[in-house]
N, C-alpha and C. Protein backbone atom coordinates (compact mmCIF):
# COMPACT_ATOMS: atom_id res chain seq x y z
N UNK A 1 87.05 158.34 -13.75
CA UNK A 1 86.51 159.42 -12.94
C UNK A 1 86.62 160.73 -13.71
N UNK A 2 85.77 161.33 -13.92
CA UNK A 2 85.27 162.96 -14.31
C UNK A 2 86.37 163.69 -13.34
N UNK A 3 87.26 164.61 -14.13
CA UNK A 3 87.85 165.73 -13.23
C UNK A 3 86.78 166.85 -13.02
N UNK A 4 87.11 167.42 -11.89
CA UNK A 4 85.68 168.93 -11.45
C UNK A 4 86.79 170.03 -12.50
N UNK A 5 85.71 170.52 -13.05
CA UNK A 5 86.08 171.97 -13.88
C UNK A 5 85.89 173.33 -13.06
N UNK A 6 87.08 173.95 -12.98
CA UNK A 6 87.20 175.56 -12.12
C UNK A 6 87.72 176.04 -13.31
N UNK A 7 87.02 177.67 -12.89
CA UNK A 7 87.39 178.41 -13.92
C UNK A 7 88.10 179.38 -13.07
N UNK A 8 89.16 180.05 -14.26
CA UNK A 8 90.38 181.11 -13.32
C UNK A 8 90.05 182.20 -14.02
N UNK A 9 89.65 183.21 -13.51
CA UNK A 9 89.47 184.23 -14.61
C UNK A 9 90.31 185.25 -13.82
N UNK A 10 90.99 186.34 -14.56
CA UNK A 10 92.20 187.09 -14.63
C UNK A 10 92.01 188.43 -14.95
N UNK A 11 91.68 189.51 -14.25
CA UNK A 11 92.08 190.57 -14.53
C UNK A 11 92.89 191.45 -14.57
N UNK A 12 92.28 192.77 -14.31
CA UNK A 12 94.08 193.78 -15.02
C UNK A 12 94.30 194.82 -13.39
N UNK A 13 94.31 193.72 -12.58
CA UNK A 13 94.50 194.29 -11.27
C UNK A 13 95.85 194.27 -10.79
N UNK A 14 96.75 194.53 -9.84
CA UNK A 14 97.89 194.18 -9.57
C UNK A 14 97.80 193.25 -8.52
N UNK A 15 98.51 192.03 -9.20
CA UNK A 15 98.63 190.76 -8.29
C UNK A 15 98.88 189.09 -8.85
N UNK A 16 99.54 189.90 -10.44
CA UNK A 16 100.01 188.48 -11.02
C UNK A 16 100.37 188.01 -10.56
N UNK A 17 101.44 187.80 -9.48
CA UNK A 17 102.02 186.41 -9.06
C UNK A 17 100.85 185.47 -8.21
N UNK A 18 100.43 186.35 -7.67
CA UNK A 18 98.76 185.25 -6.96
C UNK A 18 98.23 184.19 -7.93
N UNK A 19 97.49 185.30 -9.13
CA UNK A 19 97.53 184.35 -10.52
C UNK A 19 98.07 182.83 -10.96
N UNK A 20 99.59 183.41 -11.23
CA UNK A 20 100.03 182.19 -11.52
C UNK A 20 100.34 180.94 -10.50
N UNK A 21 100.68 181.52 -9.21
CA UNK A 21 100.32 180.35 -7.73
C UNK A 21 99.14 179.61 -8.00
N UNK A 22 98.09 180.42 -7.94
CA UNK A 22 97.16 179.77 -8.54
C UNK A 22 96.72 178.56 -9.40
N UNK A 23 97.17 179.25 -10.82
CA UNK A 23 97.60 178.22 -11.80
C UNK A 23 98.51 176.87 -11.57
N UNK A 24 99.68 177.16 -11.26
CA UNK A 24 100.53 176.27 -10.84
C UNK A 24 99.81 175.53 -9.69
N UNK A 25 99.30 176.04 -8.74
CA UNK A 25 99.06 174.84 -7.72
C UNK A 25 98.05 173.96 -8.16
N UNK A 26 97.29 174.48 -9.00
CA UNK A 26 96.14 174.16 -9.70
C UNK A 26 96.70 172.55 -10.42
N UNK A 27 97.52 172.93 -11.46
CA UNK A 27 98.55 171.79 -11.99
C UNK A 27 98.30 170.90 -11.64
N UNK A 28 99.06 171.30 -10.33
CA UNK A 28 99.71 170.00 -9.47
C UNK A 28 98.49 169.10 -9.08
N UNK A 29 97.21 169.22 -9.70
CA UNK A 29 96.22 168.59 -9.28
C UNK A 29 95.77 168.00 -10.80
N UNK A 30 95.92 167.83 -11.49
CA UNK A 30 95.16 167.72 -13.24
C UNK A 30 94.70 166.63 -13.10
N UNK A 31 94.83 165.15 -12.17
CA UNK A 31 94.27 164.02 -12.33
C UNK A 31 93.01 164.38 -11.73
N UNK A 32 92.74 165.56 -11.15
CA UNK A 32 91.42 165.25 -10.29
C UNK A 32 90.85 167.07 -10.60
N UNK A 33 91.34 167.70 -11.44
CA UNK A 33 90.91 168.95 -11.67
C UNK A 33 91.36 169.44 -13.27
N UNK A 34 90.35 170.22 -13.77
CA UNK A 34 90.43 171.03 -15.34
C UNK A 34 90.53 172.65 -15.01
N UNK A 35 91.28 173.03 -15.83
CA UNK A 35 91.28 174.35 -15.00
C UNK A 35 90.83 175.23 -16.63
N UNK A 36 89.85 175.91 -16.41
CA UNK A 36 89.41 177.05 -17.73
C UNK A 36 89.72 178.84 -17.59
N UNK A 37 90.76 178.95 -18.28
CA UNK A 37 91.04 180.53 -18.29
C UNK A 37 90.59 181.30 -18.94
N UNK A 38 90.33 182.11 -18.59
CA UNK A 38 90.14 183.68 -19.07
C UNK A 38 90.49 185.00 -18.81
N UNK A 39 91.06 185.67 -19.39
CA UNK A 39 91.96 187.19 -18.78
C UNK A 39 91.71 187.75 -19.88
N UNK A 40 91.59 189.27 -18.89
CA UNK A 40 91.12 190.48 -20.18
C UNK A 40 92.77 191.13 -20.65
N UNK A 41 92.45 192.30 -21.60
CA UNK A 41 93.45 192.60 -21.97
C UNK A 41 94.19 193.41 -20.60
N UNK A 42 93.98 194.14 -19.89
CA UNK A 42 94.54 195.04 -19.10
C UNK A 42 95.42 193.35 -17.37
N UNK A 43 94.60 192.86 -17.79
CA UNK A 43 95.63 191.63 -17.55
C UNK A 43 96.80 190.78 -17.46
N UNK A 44 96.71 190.76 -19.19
CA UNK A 44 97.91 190.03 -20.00
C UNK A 44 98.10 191.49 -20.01
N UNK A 45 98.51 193.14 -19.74
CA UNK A 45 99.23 194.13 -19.70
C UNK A 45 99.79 194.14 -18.21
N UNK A 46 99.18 193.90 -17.61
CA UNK A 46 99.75 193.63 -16.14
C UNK A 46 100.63 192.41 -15.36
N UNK A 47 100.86 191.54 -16.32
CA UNK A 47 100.99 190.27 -16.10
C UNK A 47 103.05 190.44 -16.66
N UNK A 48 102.59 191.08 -17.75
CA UNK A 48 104.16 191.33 -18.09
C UNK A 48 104.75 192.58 -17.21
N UNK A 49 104.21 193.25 -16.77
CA UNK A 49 104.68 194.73 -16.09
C UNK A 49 105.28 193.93 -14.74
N UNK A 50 104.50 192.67 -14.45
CA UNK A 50 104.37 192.52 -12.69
C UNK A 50 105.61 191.19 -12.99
N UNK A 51 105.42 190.31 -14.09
CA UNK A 51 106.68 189.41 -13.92
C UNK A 51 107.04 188.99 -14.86
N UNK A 52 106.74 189.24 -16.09
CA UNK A 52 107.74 189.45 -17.35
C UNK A 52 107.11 188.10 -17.87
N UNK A 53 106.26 188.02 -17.57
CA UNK A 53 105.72 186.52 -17.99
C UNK A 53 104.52 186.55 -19.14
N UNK A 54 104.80 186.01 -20.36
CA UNK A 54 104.07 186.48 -21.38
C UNK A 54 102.64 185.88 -21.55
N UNK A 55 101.26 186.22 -22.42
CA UNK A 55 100.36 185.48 -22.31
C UNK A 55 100.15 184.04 -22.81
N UNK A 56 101.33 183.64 -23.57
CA UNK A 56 101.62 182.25 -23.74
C UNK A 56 102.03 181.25 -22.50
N UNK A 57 102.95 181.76 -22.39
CA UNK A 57 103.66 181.48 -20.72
C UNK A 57 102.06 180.74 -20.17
N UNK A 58 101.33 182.36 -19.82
CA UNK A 58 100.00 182.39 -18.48
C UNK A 58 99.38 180.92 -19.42
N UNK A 59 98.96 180.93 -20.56
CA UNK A 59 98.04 179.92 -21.60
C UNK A 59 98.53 178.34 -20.71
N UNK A 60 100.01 177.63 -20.86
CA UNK A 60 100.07 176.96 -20.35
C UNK A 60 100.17 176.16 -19.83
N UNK A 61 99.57 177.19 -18.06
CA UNK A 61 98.87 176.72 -16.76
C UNK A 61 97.77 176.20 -17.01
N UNK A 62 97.20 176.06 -17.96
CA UNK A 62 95.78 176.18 -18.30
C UNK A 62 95.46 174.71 -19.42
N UNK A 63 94.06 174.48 -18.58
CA UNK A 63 93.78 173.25 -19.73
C UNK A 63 93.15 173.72 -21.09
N UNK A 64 92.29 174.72 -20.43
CA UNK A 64 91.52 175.01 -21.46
C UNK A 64 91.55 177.00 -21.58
N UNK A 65 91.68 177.88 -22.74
CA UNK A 65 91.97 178.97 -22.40
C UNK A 65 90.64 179.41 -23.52
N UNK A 66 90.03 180.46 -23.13
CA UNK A 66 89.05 181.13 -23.81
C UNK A 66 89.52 182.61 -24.09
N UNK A 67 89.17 183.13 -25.65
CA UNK A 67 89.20 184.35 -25.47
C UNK A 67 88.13 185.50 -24.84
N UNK A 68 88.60 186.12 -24.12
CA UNK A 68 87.72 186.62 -23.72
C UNK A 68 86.47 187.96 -24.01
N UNK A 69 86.64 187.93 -25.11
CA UNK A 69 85.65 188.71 -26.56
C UNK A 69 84.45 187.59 -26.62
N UNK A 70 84.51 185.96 -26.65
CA UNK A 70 83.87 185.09 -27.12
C UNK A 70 82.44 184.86 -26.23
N UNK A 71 82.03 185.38 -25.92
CA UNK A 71 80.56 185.42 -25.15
C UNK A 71 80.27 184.02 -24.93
N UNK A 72 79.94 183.85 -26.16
CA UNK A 72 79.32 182.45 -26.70
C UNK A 72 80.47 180.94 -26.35
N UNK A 73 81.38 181.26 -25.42
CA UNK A 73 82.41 180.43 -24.83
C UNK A 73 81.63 179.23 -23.57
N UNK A 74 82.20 178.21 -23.57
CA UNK A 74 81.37 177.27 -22.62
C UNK A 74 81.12 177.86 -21.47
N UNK A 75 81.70 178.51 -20.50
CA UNK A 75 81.76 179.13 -19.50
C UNK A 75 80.83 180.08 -19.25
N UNK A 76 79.92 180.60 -20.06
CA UNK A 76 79.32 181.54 -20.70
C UNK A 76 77.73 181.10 -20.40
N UNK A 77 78.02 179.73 -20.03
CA UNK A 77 76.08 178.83 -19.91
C UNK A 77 76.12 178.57 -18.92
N UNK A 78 75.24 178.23 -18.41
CA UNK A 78 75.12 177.65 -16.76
C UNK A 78 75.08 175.81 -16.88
N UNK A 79 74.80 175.26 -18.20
CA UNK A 79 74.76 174.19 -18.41
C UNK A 79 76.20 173.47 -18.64
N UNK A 80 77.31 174.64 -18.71
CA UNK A 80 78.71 173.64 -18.56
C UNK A 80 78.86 173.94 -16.88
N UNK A 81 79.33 172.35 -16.55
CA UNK A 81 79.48 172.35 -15.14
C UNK A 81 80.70 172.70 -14.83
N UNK A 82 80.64 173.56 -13.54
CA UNK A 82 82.01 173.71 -12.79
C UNK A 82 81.81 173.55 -11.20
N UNK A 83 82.62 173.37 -10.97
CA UNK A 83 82.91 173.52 -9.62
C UNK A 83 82.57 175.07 -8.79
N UNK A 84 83.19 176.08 -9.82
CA UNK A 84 82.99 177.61 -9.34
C UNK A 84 83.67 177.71 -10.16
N UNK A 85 84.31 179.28 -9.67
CA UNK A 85 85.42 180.47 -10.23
C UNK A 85 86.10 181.11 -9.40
N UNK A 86 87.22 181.20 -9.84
CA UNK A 86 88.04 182.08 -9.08
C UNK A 86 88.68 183.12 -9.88
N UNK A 87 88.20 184.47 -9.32
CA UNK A 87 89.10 185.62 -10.54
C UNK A 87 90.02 186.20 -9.39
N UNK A 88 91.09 186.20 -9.99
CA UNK A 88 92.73 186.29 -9.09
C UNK A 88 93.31 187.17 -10.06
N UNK A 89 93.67 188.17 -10.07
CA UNK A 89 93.01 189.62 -9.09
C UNK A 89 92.16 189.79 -9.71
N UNK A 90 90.85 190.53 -9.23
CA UNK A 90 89.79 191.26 -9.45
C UNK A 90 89.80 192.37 -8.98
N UNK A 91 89.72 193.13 -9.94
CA UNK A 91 90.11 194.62 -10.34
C UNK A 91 88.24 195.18 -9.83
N UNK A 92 88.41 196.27 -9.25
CA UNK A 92 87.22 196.78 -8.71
C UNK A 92 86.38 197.40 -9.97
N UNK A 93 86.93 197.55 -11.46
CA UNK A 93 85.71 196.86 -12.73
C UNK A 93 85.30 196.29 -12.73
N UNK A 94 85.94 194.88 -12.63
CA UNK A 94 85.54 193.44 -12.29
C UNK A 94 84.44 193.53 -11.66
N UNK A 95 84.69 194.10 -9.97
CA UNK A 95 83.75 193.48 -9.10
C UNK A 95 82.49 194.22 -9.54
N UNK A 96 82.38 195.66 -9.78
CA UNK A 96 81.50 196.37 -10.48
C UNK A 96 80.64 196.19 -11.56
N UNK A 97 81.13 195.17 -12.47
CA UNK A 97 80.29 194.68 -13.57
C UNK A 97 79.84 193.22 -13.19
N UNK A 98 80.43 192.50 -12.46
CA UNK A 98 79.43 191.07 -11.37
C UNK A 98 78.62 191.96 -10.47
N UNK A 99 78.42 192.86 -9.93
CA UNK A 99 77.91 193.51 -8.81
C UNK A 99 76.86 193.99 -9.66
N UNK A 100 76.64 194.44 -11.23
CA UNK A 100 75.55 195.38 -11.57
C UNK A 100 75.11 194.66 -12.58
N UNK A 101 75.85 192.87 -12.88
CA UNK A 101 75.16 191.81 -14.05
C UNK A 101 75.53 192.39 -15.46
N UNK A 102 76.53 193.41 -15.24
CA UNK A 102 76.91 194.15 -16.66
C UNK A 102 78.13 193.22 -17.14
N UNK A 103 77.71 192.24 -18.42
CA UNK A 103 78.25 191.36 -18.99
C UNK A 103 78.57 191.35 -19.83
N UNK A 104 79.44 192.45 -20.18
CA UNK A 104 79.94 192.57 -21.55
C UNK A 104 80.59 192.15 -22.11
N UNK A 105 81.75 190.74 -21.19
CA UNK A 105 82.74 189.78 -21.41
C UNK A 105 82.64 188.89 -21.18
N UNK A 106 83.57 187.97 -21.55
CA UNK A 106 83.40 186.27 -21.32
C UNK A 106 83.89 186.11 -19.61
N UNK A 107 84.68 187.11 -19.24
CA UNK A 107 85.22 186.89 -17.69
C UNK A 107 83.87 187.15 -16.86
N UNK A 108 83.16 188.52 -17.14
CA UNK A 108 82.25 188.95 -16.48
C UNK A 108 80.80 187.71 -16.53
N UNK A 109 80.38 187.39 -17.79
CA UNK A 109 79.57 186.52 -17.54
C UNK A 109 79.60 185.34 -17.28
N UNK A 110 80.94 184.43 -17.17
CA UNK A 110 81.22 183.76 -16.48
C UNK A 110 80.83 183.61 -14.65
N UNK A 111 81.22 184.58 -14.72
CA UNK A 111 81.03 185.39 -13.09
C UNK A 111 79.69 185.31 -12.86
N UNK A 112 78.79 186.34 -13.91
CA UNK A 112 77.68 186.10 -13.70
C UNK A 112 76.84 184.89 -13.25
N UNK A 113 77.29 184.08 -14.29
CA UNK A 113 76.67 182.75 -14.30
C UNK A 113 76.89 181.61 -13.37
N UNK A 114 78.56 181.58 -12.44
CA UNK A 114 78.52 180.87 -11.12
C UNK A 114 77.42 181.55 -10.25
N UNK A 115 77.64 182.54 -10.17
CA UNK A 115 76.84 183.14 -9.36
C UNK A 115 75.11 183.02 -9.36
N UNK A 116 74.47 182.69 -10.53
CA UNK A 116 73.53 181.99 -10.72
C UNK A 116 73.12 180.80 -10.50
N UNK A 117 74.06 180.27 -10.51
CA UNK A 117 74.19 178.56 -11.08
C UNK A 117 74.00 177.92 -9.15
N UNK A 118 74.32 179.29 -8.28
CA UNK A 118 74.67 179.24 -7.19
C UNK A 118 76.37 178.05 -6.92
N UNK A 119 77.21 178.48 -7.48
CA UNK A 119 78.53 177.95 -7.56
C UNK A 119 79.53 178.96 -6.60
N UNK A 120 80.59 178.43 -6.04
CA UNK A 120 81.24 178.69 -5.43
C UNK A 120 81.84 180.38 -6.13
N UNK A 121 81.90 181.50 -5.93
CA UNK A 121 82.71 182.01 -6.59
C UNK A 121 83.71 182.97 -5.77
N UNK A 122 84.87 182.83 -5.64
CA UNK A 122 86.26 183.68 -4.90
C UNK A 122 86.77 185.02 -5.91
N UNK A 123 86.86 185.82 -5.56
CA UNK A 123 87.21 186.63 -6.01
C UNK A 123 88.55 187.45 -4.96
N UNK A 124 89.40 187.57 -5.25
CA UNK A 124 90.62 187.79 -4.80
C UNK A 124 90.79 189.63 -5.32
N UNK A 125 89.96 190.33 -4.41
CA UNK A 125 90.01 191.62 -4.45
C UNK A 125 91.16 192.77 -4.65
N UNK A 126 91.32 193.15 -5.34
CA UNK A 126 93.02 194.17 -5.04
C UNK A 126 92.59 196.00 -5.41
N UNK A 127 92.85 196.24 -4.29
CA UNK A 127 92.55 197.68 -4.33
C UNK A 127 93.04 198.17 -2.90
N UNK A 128 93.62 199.19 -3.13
CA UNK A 128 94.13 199.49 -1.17
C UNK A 128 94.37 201.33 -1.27
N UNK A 129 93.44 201.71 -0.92
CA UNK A 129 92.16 201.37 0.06
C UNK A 129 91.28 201.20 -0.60
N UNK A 130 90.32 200.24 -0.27
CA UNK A 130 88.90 200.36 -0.56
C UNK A 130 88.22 201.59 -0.38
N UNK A 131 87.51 201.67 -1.66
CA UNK A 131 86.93 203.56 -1.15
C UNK A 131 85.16 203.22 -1.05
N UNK A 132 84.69 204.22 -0.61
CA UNK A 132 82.94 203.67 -0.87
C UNK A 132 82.50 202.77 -1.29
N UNK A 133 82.32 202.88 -2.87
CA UNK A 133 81.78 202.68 -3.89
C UNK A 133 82.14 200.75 -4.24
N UNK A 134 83.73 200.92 -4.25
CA UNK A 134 84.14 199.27 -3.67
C UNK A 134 83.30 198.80 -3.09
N UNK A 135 83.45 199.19 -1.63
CA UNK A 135 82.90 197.84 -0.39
C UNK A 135 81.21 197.65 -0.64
N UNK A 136 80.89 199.05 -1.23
CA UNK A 136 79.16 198.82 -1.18
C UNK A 136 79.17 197.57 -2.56
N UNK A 137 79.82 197.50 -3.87
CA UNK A 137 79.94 196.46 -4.22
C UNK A 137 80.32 194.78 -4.03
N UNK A 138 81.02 195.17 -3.33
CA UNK A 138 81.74 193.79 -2.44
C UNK A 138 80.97 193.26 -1.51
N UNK A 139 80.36 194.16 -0.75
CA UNK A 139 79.46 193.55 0.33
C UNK A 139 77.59 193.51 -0.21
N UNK A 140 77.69 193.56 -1.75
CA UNK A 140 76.43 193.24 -2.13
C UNK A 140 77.25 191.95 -2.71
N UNK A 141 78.16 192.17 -3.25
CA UNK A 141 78.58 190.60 -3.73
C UNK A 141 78.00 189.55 -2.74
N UNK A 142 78.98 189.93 -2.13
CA UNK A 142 79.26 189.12 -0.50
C UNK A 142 77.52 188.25 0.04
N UNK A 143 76.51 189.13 -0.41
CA UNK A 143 75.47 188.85 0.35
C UNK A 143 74.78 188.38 -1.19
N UNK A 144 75.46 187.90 -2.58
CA UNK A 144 74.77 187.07 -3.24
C UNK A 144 75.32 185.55 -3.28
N UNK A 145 76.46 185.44 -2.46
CA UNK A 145 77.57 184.44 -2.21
C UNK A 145 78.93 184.43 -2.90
N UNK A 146 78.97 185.37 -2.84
CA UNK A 146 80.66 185.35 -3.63
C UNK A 146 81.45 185.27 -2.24
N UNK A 147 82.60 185.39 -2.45
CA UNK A 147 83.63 185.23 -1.46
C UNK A 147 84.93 186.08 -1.61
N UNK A 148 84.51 187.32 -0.55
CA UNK A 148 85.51 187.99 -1.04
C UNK A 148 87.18 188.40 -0.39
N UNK A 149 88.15 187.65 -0.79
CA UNK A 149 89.18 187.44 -0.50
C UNK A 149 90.33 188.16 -0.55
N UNK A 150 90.51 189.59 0.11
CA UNK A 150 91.31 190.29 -0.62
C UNK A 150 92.57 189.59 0.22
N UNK A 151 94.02 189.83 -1.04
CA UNK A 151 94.97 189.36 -0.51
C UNK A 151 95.69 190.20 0.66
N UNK A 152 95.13 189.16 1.91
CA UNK A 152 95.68 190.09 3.29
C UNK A 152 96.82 189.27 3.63
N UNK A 153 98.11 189.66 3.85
CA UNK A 153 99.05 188.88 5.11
C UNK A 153 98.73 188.78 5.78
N UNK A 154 99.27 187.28 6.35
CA UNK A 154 99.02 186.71 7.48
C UNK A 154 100.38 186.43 8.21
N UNK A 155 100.52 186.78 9.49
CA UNK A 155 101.85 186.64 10.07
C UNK A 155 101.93 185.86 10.65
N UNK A 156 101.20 185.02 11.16
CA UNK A 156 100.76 183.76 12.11
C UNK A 156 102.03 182.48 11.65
N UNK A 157 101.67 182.64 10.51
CA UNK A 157 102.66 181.65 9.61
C UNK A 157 104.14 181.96 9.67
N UNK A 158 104.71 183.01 10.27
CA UNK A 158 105.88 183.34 9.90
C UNK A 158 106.63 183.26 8.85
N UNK A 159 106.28 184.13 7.67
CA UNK A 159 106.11 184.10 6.33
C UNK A 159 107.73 184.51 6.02
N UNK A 160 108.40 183.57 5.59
CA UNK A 160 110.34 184.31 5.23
C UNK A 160 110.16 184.88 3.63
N UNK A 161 109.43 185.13 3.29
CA UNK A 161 109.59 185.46 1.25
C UNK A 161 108.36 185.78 1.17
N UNK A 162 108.34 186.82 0.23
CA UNK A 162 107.09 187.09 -0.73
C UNK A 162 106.71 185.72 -1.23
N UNK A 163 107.38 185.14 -1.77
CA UNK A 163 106.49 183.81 -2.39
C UNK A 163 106.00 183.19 -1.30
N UNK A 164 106.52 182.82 0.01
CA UNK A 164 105.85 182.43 1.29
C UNK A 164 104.20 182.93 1.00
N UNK A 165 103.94 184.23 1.34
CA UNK A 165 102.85 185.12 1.27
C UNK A 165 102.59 184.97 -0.34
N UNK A 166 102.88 184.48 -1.00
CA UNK A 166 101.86 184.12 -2.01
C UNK A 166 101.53 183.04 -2.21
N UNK A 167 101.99 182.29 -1.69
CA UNK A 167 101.46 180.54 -1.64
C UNK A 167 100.50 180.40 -0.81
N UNK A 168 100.86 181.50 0.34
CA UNK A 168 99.89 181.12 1.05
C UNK A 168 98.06 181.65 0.69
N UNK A 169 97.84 182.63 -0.27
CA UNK A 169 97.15 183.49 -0.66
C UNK A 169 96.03 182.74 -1.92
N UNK A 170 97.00 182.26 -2.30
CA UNK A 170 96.78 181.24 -3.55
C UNK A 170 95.99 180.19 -2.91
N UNK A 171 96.76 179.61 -1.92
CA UNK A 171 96.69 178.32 -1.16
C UNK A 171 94.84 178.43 -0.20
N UNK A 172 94.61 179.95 0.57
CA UNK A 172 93.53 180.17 0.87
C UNK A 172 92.62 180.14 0.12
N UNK A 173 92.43 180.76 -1.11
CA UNK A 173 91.73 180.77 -2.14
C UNK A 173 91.62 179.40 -2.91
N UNK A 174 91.98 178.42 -2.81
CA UNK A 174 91.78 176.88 -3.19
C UNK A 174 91.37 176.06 -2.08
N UNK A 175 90.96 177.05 -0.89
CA UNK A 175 90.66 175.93 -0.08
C UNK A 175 89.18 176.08 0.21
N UNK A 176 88.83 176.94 -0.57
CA UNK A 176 87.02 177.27 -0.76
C UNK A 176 86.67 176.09 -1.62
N UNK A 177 87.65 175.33 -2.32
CA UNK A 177 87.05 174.11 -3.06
C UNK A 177 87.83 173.06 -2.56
N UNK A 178 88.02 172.81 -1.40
CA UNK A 178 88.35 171.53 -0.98
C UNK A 178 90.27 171.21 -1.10
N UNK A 179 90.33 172.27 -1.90
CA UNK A 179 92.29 171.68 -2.24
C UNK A 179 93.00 172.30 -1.42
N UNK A 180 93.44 171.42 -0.97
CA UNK A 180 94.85 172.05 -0.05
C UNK A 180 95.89 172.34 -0.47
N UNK A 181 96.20 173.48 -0.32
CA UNK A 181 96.94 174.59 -1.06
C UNK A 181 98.52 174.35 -1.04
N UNK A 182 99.33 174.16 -1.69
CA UNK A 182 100.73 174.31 -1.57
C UNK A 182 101.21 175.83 -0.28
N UNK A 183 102.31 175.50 1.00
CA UNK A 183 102.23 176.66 1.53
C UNK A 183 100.84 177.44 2.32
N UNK A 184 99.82 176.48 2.30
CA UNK A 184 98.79 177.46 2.88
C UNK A 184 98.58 176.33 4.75
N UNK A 185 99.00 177.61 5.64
CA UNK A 185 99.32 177.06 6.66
C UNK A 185 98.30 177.82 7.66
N UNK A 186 97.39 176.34 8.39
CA UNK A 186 96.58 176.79 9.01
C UNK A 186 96.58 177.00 10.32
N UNK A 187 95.63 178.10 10.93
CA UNK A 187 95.85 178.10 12.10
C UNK A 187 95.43 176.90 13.20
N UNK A 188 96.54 176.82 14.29
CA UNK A 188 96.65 175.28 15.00
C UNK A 188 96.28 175.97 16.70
N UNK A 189 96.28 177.20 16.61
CA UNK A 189 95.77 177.32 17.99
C UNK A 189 97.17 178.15 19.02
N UNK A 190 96.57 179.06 19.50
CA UNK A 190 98.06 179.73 20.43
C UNK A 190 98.78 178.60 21.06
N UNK A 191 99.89 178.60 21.56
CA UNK A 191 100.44 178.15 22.52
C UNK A 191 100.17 178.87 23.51
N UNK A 192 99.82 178.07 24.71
CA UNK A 192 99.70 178.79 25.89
C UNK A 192 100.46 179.44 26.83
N UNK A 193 101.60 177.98 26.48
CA UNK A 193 103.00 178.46 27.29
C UNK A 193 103.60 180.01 27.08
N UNK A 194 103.20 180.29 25.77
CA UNK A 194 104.02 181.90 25.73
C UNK A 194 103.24 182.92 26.43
């Protein structure tokens, strides 16, 4: 059996640990999934600021890692198949250069190209507050099919740890492709009795 290929692409947003949840839960699947990375530099700068975790470390999580200068990278055609993409965090550059087809990177035209290919693509938003200029991007995303996921808490779950709330974040964002997420706990319906 063919594993499905997802691509993780990584920017220089704040929200590495989502990232590597990501990655890691990702793992825990390799008989039935390939996972293809890509992260820009302001990334792998954020990645050590947020958990001391180096870009070897991030490499890996990863089956396959691209630099992201390389245009000409598989990810880069619409003829290598994937499943989608998920960029965990996406930095409101990010969403700005998928939002205006400005492809000056292997992350961005990646992006581009699910989005062509009409492929699943999640983008895990980080910016607080959203100002104008954001949401009018996001919600043109939104209406070419992207999926835009900013990491919101959820209390429903009764979350005891930050890692709680990041499993679960991780865990939402893998369930746009069918995987059930380590920690991602769904809603079952009020109790009435209370």
């Amino acid at each position: 059996m063919d594993k499905k290929r997802i691509v993780v692409g990584i920017s220089g947003a704040s929200g590495m640990p989502i990232a590597l949840e990501v990655l890691r839960q990702l793992r825990g699947h390799r008989e039935m999934w390939e996972t293809h990375l890509v992260y820009t530099r302001g990334a792998q700068l954020t990645l050590s600021q947020e958990t001391g975790c180096t870009a070897k470390e991030l490499e890996e999580l990863a089956d396959c890692v691209y630099d992201n200068e390389n245009i000409g990278a598989a990810p880069a055609s619409g003829s290598f198949r994937t499943e989608g993409m998920i960029i965990v965090p996406c930095s409101m550059k990010t969403v700005a250069g998928i939002a205006s087809g400005y492809s000056d990177n292997l992350l961005l035209r990646a992006a581009d190209v699910t989005l062509k290919e009409r492929r699943r693509l999640v983008l895990v938003t980080r910016e607080c507050p959203f100002g104008t200029i954001h949401l009018r991007n996001m919600y043109e995303l939104s209406r070419m099919g992207a999926v835009i996921l900013p990491p919101v808490l959820s209390f429903y779950n009764h979350p005891d740890s930050l890692e709680c709330c990041i499993r679960h974040i991780a865990g939402k964002a893998l369930d746009f492709f069918g995987l059930e997420g380590e920690g991602y706990a769904r809603w079952e319906g009020m109790d009435e009795d209370r």
